[in-house]
N, C-alpha and C. Protein backbone atom coordinates (compact mmCIF):
# COMPACT_ATOMS: atom_id res chain seq x y z
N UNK A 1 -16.75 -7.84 3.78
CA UNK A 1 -15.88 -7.93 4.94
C UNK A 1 -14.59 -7.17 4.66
N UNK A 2 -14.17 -6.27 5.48
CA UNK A 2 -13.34 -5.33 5.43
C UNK A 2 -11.93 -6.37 5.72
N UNK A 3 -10.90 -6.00 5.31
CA UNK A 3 -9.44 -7.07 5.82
C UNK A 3 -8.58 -5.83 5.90
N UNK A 4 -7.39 -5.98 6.50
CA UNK A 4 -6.25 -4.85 7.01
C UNK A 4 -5.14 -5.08 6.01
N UNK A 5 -4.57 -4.76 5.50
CA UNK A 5 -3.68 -4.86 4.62
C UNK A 5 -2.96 -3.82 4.73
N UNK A 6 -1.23 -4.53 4.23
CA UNK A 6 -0.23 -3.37 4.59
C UNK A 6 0.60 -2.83 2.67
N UNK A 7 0.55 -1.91 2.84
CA UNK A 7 0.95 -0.71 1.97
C UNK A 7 2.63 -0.84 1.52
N UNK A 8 2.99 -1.19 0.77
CA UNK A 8 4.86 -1.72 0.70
C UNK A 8 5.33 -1.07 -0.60
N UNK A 9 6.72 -0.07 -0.33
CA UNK A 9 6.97 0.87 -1.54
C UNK A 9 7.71 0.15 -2.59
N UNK A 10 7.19 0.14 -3.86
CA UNK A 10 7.94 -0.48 -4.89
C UNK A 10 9.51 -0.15 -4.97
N UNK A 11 10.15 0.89 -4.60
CA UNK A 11 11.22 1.11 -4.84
C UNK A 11 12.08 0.68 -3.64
N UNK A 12 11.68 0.68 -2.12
CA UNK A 12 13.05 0.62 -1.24
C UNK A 12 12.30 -0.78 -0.94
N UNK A 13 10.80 -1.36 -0.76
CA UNK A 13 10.44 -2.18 0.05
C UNK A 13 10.02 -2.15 1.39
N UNK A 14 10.01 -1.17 2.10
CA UNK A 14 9.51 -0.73 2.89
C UNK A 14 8.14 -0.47 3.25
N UNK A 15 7.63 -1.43 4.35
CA UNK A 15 6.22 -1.43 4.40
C UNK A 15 5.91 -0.19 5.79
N UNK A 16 5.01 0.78 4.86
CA UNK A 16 4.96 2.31 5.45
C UNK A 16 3.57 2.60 5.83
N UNK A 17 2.22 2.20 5.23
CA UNK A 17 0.98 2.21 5.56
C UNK A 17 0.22 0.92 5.89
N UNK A 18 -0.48 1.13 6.86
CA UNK A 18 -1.58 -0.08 7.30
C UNK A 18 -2.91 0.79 7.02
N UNK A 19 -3.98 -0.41 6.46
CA UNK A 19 -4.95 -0.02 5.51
C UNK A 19 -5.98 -0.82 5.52
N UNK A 20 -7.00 -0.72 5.30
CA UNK A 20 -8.01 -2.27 5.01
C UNK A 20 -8.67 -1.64 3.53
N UNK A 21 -9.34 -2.62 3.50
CA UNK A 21 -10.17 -2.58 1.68
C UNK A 21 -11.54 -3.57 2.05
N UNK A 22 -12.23 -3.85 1.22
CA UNK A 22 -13.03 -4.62 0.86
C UNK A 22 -13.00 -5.59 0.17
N UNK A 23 -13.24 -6.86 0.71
CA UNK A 23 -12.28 -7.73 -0.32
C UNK A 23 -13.41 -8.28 -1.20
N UNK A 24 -14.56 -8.11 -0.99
CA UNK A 24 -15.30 -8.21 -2.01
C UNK A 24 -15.92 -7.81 -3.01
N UNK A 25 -15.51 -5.74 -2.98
CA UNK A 25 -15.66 -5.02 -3.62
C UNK A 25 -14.49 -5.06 -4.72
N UNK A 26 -13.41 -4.97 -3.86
CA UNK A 26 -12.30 -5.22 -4.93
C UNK A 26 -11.24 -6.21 -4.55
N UNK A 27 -11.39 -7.04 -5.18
CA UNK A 27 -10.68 -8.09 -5.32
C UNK A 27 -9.24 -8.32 -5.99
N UNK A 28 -8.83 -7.11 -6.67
CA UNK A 28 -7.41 -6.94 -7.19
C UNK A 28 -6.64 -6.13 -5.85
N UNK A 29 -5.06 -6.36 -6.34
CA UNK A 29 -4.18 -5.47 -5.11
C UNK A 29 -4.23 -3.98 -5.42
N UNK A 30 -4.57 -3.52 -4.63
CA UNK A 30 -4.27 -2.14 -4.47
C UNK A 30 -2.71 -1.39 -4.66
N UNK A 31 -2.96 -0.11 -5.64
CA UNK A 31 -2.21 0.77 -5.83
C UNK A 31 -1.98 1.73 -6.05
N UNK A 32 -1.18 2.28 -4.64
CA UNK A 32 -1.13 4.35 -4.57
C UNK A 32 0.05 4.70 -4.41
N UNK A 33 -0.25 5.77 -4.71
CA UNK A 33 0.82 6.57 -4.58
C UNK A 33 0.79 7.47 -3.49
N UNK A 34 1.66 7.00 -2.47
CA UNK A 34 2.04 7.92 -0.96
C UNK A 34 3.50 8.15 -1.30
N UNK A 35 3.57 8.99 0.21
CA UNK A 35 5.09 9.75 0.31
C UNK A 35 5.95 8.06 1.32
N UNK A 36 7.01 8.18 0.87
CA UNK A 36 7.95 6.95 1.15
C UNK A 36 9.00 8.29 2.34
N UNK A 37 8.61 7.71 3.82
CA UNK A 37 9.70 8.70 4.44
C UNK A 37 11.46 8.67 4.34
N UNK A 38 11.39 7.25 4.12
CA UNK A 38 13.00 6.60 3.47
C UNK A 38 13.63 7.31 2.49
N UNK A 39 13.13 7.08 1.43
CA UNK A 39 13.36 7.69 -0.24
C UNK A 39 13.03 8.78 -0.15
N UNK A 40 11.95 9.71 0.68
CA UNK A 40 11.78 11.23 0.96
C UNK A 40 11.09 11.38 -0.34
N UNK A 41 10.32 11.26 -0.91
CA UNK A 41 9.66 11.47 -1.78
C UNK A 41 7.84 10.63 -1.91
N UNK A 42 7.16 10.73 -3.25
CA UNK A 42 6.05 10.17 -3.25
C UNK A 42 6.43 8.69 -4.34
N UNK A 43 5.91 7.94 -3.72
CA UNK A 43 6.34 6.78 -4.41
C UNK A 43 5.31 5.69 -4.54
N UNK A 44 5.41 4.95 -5.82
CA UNK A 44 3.95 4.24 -5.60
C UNK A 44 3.94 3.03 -4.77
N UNK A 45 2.95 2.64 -3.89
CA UNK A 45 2.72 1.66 -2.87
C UNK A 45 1.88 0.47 -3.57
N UNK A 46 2.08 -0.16 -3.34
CA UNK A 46 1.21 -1.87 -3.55
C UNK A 46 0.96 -2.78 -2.44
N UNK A 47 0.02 -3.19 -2.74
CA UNK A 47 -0.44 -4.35 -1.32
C UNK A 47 0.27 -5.34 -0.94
N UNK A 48 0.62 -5.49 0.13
CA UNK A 48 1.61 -6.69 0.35
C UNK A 48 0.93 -7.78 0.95
């Protein structure tokens, strides 16, 4: 079962991507690295 989950930048806090995963494939939080339009740069994202 797929779930929606939102994308939140470690550095300003700013939640910037909406996303889903598999929550039974992976069961840990997710973490990428996107561009943060705030901070203007690429910054790593974690699941909120």
């Amino acid at each position: 079962m797929r779930v929606k989950i939102n994308l939140k930048c470690s550095q300003c806090g700013s939640i910037n991507y909406l996303t889903s995963k598999n929550q039974k494939n992976h069961p840990e939080k997710i973490q990428v690295l996107k561009y943060c339009p705030k901070e203007r740069k690429v910054t790593l994202h974690v699941e909120s």
